[in-house]
Protein backbone atom coordinates (compact mmCIF):
# COMPACT_ATOMS: atom_id res chain seq x y z
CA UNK A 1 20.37 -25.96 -104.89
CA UNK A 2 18.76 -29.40 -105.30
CA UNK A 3 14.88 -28.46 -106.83
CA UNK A 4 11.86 -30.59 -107.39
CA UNK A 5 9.38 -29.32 -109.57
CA UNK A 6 5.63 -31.15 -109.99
CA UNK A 7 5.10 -32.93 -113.40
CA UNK A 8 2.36 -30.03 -113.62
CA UNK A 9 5.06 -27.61 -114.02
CA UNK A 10 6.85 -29.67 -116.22
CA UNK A 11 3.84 -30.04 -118.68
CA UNK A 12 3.01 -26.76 -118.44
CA UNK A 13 6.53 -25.63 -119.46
CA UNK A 14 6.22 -28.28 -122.54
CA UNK A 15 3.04 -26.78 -123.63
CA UNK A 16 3.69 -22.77 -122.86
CA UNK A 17 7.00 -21.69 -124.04
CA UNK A 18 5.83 -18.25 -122.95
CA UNK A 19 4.51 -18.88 -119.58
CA UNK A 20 6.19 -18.81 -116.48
CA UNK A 21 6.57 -22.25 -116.06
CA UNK A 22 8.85 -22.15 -119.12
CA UNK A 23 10.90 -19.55 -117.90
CA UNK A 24 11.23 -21.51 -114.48
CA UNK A 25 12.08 -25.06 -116.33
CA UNK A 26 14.90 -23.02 -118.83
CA UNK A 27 16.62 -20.72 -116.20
CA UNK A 28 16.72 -23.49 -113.77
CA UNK A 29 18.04 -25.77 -116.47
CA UNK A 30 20.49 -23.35 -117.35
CA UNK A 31 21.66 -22.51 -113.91
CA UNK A 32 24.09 -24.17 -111.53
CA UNK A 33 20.99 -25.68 -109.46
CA UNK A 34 20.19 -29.11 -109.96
CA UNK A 35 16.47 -30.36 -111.25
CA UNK A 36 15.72 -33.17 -109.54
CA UNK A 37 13.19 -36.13 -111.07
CA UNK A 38 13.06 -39.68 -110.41
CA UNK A 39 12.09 -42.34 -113.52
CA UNK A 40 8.25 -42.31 -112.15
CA UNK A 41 7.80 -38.94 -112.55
CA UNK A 42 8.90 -39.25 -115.84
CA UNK A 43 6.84 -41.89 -116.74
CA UNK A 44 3.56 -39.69 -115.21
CA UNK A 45 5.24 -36.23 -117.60
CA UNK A 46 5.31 -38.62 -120.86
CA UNK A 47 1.75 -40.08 -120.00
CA UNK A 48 0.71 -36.54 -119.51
CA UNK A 49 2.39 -34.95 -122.66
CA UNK A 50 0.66 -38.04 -124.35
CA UNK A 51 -2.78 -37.15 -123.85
CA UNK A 52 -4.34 -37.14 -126.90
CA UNK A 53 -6.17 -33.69 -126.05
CA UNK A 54 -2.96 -31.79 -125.18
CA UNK A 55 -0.89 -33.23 -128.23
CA UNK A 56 -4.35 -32.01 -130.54
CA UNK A 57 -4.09 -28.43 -128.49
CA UNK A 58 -1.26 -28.15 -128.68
CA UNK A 59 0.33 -29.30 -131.87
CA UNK A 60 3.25 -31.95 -130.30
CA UNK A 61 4.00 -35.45 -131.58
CA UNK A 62 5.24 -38.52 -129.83
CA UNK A 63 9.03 -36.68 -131.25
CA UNK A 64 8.73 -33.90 -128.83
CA UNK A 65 7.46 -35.40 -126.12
CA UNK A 66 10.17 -38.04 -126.32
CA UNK A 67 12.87 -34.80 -126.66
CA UNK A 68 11.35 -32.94 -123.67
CA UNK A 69 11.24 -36.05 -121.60
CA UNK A 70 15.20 -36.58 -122.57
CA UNK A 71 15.95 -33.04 -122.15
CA UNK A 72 14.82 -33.70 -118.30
CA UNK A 73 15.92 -36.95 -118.13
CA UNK A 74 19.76 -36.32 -118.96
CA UNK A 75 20.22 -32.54 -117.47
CA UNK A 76 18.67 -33.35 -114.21
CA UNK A 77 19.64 -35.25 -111.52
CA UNK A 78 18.23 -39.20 -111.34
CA UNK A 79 17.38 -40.66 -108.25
CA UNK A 80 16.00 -43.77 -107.26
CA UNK A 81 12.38 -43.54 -105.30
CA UNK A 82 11.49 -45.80 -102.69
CA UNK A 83 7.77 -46.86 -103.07
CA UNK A 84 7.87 -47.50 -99.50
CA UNK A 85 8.46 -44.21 -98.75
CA UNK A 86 5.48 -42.73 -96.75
CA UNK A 87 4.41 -38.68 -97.58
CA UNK A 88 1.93 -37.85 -95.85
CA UNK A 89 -0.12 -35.50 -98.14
CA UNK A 90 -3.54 -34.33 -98.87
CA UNK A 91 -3.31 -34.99 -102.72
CA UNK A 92 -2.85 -38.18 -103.77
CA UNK A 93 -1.76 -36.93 -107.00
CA UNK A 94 1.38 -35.28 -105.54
CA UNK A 95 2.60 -38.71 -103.64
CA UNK A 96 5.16 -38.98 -106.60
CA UNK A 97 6.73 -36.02 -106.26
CA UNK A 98 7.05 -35.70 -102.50
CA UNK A 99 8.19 -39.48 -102.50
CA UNK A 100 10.92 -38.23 -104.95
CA UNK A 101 12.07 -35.47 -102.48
CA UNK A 102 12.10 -37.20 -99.39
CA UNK A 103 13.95 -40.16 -101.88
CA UNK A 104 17.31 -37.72 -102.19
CA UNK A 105 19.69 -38.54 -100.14
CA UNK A 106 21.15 -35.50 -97.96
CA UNK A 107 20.45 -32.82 -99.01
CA UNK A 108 17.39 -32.87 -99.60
CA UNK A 109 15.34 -30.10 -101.99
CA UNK A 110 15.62 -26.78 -100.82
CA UNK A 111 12.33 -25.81 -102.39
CA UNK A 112 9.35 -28.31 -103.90
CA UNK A 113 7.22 -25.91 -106.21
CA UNK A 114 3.34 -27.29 -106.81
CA UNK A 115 0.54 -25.62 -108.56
CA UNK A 116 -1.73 -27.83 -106.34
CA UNK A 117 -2.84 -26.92 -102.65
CA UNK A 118 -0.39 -26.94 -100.12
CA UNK A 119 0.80 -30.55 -98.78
C-alpha cells in the first residue's frame, strides 16, 4: 500500500517517540507499504521541526531534524507535485498533502491520514 501521512503526523512522530504517531511513522517504515512524500512537504516538516519553540520543548537540534527529514526522504517514496494540481479542500493548510496524493501516478494512496477536519 501506497500511504500519505500529513506533515502533522510526521512532526508529531519526531517529537513523541511514545505516541501513536511514532508507532504509525516506525511500523509503516518498517513494513512493505510505501510512505509517500513529495520535496514540499518536506520542506513544510523541516520548517516545522525548526520552530524555535518545538526544538526548545523539545530538546532537538538542526542534527536531528536534518536525520528525521533524511530518514523520510530516502525510505519513502519521492514524487514530483504538480502545483497546478487543484484539491479542493476546506483547509488550506492540507493543500500540500492532498496535492501530493492526487500527484502519484496510478495507484494512488489507499489511505491519507490527517489530524485536521475531514477534507
Amino acid at each position: 500500500m501506497r500511504i500519505v501521512l500529513d506533515t502533522n503526523i510526521l512532526v508529531r512522530a519526531f517529537v513523541s517517540s511514545d505516541g501513536l504517531a511514532y508507532d504509525l511513522v516506525q511500523t509503516l517504515l518498517a513494513s512493505e507499504h510505501v510512505l509517500v512524500i513529495s520535496n514540499e512537504m518536506l520542506a513544510e516538516l523541516t520548517r516545522v521541526l525548526r520552530y524555535s519553540r518545538l526544538q526548545a520543548e523539545h530538546c532537538e537540534d538542526e542534527e536531528a531534524v536534518y536525520d528525521f527529514a533524511g530518514l523520510i526522504r530516502h525510505t519513502g517514496e519521492l514524487v514530483p507535485l504538480n502545483i497546478l494540481t487543484v484539491a479542493p479542500i476546506r483547509d488550506p493548510a492540507d493543500v500540500i498533502v492532498l496535492q501530493t496524493a492526487i500527484s502519484m501516478r496510478r495507484p494512488h494512496p489507499s489511505f491519507w491520514l490527517s489530524k485536521g477536519s475531514p477534507f
